[in-house]
PDB file of N, CA and C in Angstrom:
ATOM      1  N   UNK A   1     -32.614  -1.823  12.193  1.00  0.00           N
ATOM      2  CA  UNK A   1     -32.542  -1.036  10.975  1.00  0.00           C
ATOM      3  C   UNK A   1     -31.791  -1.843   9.922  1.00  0.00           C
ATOM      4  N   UNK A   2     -32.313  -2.123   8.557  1.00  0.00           N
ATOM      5  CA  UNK A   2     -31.830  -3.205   7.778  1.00  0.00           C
ATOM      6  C   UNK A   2     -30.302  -2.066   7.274  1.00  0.00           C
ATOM      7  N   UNK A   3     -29.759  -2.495   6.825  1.00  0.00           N
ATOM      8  CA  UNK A   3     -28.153  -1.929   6.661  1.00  0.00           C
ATOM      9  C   UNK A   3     -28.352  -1.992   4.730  1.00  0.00           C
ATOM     10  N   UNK A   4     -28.170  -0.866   4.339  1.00  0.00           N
ATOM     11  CA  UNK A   4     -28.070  -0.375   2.898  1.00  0.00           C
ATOM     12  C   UNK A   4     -27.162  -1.453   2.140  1.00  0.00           C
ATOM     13  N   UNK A   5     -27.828  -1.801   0.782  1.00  0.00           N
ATOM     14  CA  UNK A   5     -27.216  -2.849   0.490  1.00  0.00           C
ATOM     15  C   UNK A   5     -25.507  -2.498  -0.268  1.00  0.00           C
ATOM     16  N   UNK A   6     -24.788  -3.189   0.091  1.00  0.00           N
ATOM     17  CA  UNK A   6     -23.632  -2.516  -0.050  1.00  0.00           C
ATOM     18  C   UNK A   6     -23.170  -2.047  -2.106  1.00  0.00           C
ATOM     19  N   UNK A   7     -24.250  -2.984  -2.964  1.00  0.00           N
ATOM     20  CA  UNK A   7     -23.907  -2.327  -4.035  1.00  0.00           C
ATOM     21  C   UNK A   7     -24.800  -1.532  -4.509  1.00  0.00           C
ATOM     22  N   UNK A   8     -25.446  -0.348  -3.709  1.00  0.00           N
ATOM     23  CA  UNK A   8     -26.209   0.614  -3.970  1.00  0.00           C
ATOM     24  C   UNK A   8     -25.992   1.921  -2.637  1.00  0.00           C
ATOM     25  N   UNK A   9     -24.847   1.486  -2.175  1.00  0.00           N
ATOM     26  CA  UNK A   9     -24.679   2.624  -0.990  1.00  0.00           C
ATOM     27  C   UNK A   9     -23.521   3.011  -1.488  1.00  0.00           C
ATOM     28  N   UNK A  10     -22.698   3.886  -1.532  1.00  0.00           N
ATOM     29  CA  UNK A  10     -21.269   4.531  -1.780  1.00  0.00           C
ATOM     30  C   UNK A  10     -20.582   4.380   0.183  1.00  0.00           C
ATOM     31  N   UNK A  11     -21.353   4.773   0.875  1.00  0.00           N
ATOM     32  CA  UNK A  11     -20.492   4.494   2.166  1.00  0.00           C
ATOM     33  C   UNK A  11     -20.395   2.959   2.286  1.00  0.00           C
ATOM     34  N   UNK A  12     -21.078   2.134   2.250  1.00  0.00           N
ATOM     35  CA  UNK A  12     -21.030   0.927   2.427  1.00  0.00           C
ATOM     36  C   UNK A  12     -19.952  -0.004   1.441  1.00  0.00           C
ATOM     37  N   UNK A  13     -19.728   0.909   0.475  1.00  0.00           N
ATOM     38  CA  UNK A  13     -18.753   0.064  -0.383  1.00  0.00           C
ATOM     39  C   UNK A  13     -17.572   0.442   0.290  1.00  0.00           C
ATOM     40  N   UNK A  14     -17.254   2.102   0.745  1.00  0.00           N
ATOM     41  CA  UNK A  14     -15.971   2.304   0.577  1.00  0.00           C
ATOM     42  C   UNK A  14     -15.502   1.565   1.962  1.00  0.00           C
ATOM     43  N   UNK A  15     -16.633   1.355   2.904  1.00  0.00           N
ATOM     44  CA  UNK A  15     -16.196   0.555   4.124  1.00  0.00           C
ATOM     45  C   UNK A  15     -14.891  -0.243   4.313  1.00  0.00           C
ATOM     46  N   UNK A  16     -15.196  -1.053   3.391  1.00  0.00           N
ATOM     47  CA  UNK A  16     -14.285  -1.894   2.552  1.00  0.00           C
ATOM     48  C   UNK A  16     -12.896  -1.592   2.583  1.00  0.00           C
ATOM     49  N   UNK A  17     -11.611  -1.998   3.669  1.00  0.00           N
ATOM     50  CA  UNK A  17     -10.845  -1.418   3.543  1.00  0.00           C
ATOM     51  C   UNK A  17     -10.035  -1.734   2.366  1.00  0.00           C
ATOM     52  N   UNK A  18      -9.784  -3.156   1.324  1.00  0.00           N
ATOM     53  CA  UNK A  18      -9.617  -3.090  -0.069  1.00  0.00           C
ATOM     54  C   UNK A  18      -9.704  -2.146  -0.981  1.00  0.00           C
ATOM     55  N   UNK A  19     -10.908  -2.179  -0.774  1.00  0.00           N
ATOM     56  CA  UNK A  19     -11.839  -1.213  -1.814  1.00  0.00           C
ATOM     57  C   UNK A  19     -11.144   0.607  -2.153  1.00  0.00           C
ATOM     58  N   UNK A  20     -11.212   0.528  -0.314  1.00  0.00           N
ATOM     59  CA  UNK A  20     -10.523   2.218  -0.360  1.00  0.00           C
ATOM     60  C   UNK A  20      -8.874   1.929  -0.791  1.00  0.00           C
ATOM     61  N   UNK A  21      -8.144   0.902  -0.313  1.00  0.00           N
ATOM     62  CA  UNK A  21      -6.978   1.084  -1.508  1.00  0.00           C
ATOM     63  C   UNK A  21      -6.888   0.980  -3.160  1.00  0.00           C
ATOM     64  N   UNK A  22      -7.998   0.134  -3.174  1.00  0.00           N
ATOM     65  CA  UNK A  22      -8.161   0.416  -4.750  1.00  0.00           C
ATOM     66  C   UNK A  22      -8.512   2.038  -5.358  1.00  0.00           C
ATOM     67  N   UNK A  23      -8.937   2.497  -4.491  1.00  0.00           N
ATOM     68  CA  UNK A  23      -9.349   3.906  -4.778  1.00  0.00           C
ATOM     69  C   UNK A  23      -7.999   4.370  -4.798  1.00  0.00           C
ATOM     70  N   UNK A  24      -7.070   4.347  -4.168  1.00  0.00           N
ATOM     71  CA  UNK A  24      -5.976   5.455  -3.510  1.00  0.00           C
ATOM     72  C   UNK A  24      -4.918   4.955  -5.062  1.00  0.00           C
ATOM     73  N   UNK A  25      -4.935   3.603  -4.999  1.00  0.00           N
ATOM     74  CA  UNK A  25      -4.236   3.488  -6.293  1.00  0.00           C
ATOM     75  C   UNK A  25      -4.773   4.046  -8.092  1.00  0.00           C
ATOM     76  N   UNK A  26      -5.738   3.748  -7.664  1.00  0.00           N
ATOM     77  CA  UNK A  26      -6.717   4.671  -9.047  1.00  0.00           C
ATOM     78  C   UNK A  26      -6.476   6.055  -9.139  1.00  0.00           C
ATOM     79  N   UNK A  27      -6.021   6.362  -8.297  1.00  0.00           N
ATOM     80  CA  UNK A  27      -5.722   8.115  -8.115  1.00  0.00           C
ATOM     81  C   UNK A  27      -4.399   8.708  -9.303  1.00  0.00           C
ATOM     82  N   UNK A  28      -3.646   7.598  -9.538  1.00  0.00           N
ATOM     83  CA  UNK A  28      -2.892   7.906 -10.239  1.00  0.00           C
ATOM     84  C   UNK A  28      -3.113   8.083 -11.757  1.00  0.00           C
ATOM     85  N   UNK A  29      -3.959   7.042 -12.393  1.00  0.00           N
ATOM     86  CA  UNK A  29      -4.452   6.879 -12.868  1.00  0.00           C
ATOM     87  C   UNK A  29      -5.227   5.380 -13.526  1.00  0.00           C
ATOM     88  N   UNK A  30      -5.766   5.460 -14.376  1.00  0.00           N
ATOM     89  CA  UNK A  30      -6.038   4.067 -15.194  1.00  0.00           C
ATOM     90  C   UNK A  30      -4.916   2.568 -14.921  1.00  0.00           C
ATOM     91  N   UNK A  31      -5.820   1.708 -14.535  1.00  0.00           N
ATOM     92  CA  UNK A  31      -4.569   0.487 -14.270  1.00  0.00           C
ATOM     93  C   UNK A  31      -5.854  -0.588 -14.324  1.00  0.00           C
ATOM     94  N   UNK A  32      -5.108  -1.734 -15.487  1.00  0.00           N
ATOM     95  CA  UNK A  32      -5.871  -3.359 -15.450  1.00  0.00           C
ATOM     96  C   UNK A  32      -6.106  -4.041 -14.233  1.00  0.00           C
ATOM     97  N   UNK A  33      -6.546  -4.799 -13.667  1.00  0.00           N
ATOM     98  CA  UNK A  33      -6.952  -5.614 -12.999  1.00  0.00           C
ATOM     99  C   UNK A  33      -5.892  -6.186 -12.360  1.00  0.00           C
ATOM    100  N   UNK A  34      -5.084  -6.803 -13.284  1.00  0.00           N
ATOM    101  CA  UNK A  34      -4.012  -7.645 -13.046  1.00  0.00           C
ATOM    102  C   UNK A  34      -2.629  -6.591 -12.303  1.00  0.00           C
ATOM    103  N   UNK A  35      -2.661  -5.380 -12.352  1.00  0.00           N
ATOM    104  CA  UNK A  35      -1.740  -4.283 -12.066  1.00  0.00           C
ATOM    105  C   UNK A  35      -2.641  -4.663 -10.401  1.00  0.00           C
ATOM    106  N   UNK A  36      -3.501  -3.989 -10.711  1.00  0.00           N
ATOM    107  CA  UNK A  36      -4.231  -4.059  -9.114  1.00  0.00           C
ATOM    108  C   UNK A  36      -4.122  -4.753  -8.251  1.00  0.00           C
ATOM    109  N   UNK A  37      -4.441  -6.155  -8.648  1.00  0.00           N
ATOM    110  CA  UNK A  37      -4.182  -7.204  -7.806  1.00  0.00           C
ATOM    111  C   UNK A  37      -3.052  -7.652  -7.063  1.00  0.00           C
ATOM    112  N   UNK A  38      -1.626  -7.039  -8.172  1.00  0.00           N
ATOM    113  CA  UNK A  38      -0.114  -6.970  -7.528  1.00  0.00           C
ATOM    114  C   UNK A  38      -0.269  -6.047  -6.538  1.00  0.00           C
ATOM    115  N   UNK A  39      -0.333  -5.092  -7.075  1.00  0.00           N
ATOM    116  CA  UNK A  39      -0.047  -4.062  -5.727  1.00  0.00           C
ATOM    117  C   UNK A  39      -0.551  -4.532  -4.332  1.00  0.00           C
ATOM    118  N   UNK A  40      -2.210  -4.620  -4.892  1.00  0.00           N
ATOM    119  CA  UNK A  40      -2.701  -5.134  -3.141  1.00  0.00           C
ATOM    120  C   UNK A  40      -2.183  -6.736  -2.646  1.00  0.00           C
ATOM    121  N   UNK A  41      -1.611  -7.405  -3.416  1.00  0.00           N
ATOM    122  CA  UNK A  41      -0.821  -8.425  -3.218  1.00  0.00           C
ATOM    123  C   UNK A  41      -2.230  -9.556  -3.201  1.00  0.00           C
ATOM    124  N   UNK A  42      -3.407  -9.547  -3.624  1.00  0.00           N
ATOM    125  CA  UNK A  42      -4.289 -10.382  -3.839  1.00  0.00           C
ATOM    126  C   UNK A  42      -4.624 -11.050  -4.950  1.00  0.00           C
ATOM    127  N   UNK A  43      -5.586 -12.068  -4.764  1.00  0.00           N
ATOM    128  CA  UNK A  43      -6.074 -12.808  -6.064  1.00  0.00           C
ATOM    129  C   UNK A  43      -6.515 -11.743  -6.964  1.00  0.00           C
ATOM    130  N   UNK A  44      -6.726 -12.231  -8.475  1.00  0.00           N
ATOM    131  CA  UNK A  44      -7.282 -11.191  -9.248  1.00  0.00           C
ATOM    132  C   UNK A  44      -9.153 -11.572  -9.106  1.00  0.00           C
ATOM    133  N   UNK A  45      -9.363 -12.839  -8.978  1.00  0.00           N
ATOM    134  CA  UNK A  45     -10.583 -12.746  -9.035  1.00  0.00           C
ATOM    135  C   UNK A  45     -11.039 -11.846  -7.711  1.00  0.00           C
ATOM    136  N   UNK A  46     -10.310 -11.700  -6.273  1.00  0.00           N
ATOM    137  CA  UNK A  46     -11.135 -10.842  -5.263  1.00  0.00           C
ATOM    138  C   UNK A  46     -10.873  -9.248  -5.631  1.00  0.00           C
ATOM    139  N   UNK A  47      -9.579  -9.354  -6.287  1.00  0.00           N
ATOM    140  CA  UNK A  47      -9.535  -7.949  -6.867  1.00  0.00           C
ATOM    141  C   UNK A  47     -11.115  -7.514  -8.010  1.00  0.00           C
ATOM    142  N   UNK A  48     -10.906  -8.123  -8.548  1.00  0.00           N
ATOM    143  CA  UNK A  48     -12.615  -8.197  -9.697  1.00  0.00           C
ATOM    144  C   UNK A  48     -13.662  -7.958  -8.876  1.00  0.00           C
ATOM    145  N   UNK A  49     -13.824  -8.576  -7.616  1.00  0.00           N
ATOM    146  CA  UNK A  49     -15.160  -8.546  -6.997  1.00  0.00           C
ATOM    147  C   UNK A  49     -15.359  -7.216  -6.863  1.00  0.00           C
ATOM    148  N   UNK A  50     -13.752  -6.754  -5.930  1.00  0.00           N
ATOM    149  CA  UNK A  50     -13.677  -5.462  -5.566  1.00  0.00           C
ATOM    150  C   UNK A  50     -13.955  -4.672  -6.565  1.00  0.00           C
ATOM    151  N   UNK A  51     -13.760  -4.323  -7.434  1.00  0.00           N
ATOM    152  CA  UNK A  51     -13.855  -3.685  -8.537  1.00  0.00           C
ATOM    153  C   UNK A  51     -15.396  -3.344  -8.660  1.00  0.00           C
ATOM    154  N   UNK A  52     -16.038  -4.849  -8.815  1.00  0.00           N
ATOM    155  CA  UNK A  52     -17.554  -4.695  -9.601  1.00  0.00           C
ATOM    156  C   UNK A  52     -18.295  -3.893  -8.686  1.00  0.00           C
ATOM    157  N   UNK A  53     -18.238  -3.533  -7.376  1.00  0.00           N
ATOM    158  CA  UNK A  53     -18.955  -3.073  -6.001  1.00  0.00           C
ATOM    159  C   UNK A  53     -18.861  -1.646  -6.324  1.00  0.00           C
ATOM    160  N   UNK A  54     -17.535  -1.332  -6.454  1.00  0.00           N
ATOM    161  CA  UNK A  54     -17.257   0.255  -6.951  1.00  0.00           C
ATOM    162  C   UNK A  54     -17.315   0.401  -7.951  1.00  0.00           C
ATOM    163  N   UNK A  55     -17.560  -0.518  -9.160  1.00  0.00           N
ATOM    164  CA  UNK A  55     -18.075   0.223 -10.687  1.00  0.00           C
ATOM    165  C   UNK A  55     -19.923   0.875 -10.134  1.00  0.00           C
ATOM    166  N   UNK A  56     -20.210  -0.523  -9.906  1.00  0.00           N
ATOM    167  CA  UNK A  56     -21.789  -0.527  -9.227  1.00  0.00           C
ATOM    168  C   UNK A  56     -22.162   0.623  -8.314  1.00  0.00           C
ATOM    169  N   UNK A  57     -21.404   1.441  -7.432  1.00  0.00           N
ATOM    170  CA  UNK A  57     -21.747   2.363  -6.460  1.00  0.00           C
ATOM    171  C   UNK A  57     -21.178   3.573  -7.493  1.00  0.00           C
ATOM    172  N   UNK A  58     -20.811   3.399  -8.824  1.00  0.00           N
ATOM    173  CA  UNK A  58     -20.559   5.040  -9.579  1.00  0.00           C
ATOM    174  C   UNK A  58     -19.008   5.776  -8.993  1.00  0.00           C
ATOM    175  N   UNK A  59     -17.766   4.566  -8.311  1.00  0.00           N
ATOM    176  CA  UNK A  59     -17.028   5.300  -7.863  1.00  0.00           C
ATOM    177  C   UNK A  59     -15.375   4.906  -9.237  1.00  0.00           C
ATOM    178  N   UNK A  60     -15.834   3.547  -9.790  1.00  0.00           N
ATOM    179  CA  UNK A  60     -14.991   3.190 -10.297  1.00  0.00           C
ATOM    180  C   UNK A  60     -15.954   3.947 -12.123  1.00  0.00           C
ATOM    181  N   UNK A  61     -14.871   3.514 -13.142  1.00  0.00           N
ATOM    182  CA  UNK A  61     -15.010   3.209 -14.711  1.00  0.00           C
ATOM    183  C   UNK A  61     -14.419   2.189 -15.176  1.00  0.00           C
ATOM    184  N   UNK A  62     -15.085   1.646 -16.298  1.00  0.00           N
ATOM    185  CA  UNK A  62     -13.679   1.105 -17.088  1.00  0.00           C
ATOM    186  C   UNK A  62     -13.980   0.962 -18.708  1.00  0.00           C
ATOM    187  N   UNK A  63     -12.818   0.589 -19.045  1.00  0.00           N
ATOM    188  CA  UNK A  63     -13.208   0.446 -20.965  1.00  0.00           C
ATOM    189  C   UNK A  63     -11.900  -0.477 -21.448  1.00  0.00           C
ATOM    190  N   UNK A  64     -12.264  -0.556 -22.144  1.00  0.00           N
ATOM    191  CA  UNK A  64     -11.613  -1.787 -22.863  1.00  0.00           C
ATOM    192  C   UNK A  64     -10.539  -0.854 -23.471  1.00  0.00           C
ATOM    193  N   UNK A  65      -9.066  -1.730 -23.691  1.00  0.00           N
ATOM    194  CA  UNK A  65      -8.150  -1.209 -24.234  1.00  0.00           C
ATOM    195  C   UNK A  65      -7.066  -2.031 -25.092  1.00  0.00           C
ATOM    196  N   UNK A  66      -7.993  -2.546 -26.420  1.00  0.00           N
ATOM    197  CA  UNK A  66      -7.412  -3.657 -26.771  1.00  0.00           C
ATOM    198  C   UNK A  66      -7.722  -4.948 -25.886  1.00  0.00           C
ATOM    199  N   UNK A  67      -6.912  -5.954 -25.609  1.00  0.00           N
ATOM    200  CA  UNK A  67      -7.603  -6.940 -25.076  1.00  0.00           C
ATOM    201  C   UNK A  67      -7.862  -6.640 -23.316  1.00  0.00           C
ATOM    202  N   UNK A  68      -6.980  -6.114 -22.663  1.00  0.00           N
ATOM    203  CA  UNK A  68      -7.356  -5.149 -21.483  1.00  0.00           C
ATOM    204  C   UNK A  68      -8.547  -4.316 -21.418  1.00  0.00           C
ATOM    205  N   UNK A  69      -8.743  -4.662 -20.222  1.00  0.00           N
ATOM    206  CA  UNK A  69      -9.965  -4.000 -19.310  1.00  0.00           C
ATOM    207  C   UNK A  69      -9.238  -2.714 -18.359  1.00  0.00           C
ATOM    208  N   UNK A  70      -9.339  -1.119 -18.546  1.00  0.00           N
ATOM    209  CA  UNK A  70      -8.900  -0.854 -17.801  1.00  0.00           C
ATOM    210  C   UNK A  70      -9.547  -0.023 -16.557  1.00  0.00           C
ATOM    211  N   UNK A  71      -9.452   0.080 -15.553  1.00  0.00           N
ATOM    212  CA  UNK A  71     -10.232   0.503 -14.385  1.00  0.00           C
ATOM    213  C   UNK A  71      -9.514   2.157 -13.828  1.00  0.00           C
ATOM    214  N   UNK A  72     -10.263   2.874 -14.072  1.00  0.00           N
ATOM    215  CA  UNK A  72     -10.228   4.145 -13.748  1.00  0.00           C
ATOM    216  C   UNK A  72     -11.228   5.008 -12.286  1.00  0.00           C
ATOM    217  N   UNK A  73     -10.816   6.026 -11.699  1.00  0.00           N
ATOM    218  CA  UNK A  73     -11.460   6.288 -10.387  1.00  0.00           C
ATOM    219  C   UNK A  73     -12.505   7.561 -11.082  1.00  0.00           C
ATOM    220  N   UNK A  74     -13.747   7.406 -10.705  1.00  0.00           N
ATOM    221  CA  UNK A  74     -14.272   8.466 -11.368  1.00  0.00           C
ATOM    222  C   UNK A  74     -15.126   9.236  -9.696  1.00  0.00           C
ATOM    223  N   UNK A  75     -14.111   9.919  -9.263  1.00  0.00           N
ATOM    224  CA  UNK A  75     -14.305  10.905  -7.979  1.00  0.00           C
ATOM    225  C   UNK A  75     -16.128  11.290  -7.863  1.00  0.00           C
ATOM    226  N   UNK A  76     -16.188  11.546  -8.975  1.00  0.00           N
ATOM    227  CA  UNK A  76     -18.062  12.064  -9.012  1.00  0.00           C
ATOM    228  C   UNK A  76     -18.659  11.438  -7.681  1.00  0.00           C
ATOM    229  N   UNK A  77     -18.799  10.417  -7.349  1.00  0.00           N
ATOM    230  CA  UNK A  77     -19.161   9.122  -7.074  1.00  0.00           C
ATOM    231  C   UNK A  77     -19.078   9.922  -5.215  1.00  0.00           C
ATOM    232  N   UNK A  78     -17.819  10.385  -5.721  1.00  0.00           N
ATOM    233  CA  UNK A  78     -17.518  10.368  -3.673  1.00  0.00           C
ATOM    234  C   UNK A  78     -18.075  11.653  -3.286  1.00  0.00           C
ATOM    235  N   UNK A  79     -18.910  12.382  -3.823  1.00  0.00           N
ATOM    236  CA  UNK A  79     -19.462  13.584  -3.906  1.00  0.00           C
ATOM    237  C   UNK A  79     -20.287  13.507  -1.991  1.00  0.00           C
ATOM    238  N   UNK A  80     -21.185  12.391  -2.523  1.00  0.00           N
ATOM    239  CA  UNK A  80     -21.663  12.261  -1.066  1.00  0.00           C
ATOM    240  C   UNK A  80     -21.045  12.259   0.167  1.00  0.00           C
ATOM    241  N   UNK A  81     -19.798  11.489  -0.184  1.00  0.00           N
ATOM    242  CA  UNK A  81     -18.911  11.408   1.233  1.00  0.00           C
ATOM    243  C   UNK A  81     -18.206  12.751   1.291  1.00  0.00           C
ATOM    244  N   UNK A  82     -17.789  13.582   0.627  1.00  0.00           N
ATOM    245  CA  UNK A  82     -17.307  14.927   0.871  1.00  0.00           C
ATOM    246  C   UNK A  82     -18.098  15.483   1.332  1.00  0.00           C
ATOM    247  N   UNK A  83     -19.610  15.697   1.122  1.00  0.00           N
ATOM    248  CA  UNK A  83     -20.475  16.567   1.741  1.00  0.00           C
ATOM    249  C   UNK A  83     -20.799  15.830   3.069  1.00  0.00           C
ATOM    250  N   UNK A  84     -20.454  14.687   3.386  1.00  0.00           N
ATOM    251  CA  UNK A  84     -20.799  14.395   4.779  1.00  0.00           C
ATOM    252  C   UNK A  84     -19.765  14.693   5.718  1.00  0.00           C
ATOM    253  N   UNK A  85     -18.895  14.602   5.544  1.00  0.00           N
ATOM    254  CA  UNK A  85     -17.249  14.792   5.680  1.00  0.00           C
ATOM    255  C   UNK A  85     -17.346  16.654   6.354  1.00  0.00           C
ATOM    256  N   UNK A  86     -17.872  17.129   4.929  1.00  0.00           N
ATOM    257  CA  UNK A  86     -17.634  18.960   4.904  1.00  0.00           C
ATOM    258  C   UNK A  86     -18.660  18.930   6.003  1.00  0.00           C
ATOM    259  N   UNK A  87     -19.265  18.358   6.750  1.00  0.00           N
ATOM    260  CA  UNK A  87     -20.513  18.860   7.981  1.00  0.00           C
ATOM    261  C   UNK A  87     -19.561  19.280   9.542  1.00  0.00           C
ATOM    262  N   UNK A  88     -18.262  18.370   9.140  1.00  0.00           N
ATOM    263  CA  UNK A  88     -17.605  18.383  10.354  1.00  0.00           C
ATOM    264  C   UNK A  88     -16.574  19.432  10.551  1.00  0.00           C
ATOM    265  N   UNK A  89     -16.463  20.204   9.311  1.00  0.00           N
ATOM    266  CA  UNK A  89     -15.474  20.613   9.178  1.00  0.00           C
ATOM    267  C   UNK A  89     -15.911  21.998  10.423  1.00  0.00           C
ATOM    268  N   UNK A  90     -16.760  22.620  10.411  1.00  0.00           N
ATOM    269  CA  UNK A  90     -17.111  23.732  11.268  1.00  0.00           C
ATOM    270  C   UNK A  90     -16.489  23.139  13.085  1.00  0.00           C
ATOM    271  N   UNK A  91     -17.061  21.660  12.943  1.00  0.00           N
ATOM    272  CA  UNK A  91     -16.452  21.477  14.364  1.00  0.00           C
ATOM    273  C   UNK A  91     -15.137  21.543  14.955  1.00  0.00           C
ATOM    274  N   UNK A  92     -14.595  20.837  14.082  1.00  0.00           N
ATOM    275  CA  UNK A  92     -12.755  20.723  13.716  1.00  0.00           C
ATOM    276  C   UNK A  92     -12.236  22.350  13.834  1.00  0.00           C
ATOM    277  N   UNK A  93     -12.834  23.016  12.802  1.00  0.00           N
ATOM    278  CA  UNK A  93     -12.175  24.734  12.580  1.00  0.00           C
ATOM    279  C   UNK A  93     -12.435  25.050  14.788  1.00  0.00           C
ATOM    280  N   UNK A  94     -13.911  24.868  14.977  1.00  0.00           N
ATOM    281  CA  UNK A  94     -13.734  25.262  16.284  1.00  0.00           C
ATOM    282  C   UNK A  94     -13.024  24.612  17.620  1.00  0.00           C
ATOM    283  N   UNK A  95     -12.795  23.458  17.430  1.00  0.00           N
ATOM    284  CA  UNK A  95     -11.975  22.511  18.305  1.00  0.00           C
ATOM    285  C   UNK A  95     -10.730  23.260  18.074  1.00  0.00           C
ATOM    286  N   UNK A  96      -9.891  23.036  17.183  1.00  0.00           N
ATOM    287  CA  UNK A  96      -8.828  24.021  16.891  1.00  0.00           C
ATOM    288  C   UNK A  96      -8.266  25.182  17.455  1.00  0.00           C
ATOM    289  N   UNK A  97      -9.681  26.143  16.901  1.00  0.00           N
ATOM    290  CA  UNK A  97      -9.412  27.610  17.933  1.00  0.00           C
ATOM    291  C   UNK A  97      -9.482  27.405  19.265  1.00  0.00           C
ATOM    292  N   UNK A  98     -10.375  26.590  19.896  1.00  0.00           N
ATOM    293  CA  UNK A  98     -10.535  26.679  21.406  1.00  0.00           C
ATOM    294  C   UNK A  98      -8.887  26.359  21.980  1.00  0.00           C
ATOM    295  N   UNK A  99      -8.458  25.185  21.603  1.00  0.00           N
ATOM    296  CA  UNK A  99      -6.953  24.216  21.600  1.00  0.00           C
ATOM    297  C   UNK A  99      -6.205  25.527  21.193  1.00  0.00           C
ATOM    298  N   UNK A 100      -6.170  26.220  20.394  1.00  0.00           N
ATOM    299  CA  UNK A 100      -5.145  27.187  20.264  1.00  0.00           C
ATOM    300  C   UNK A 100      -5.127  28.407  21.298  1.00  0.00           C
ATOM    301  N   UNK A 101      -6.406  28.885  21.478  1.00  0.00           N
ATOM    302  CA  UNK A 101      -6.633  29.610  22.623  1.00  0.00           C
ATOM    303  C   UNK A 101      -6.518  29.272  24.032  1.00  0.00           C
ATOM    304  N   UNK A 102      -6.419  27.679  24.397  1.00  0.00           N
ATOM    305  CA  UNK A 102      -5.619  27.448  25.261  1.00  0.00           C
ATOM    306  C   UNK A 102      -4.317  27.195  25.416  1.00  0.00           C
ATOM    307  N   UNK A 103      -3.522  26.939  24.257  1.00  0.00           N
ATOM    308  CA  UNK A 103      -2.176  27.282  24.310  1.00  0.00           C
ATOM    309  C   UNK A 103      -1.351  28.569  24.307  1.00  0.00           C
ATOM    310  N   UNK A 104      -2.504  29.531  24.098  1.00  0.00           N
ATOM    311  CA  UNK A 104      -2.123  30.816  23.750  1.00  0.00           C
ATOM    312  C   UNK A 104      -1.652  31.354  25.326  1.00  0.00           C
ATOM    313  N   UNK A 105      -2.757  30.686  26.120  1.00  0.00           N
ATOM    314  CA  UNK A 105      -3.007  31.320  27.277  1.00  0.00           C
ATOM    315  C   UNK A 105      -2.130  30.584  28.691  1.00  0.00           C
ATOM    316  N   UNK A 106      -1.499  29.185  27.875  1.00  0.00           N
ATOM    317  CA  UNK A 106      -0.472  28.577  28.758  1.00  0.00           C
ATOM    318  C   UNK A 106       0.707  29.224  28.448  1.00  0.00           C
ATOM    319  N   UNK A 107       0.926  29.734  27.246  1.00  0.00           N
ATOM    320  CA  UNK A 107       2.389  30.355  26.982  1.00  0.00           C
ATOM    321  C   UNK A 107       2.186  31.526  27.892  1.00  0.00           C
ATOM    322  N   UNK A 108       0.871  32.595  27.530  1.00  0.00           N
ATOM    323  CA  UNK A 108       1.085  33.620  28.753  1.00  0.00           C
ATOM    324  C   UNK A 108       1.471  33.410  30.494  1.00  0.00           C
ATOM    325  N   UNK A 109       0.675  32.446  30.808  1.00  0.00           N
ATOM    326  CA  UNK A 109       1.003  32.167  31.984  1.00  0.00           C
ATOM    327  C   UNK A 109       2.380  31.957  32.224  1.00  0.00           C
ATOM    328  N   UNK A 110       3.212  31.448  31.300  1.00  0.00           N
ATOM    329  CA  UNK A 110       4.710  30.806  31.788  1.00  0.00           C
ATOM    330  C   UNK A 110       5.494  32.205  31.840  1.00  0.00           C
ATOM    331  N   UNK A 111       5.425  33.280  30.749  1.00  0.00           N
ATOM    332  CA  UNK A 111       5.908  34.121  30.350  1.00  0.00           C
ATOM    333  C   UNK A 111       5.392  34.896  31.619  1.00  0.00           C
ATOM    334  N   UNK A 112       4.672  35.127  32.559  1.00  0.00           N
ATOM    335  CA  UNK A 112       4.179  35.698  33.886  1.00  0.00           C
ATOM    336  C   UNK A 112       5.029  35.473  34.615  1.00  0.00           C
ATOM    337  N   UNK A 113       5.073  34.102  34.999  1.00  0.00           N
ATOM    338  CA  UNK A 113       5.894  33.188  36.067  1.00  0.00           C
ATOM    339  C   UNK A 113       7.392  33.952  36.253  1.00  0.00           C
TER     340      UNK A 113
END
């Protein structure tokens, strides 16, 4: 099965464990290139690459701000991965109850004893 090309897939970009810190730092808000690259402690040009993958997959923005470029997180983007994400959630809610209903039923037992 050929593998989705990574600047037209949104899962395939965020793979990327870079990538998803660039996201987590975008959360705050708007930050240049050169901000980015400190934080993740990398070059700015691999920071850039990173960047262009997630402008390209609709997860990043950016606009000029004076002579700065600045890079913003535009969430829209992760729409897909929440709805793949929200499929599991029914399993989790029931894993949970079962796990709670067996603790429910070890506390009774002790409280027997």
């Amino acid at each position: 099965m050929a593998r989705a090309a990574t600047t037209s897939d949104v899962f395939n970009a965020i793979a990327e464990p870079r990538r998803r810190e660039i996201l987590v730092l975008l959360r705050t808000g708007e930050r240049p290139v050169t901000e980015l690259s400190q934080e993740l402690g990398m070059p700015q040009p691999g920071t850039s690459k990173h960047l262009r993958v997630l402008r390209e997959v609709g997860l990043v923005r950016d606009r000029r701000a004076g002579k700065q470029r600045l890079y913003g997180l535009d969430a829209r983007g992760l729409r897909a991965v929440h709805e793949w994400v929200g499929g599991f959630e029914q399993f989790w809610t029931e894993s949970f109850d079962r796990l709670d209903a067996y603790v429910q039923e070890l506390k009774q037992e002790r409280q027997e004893e």
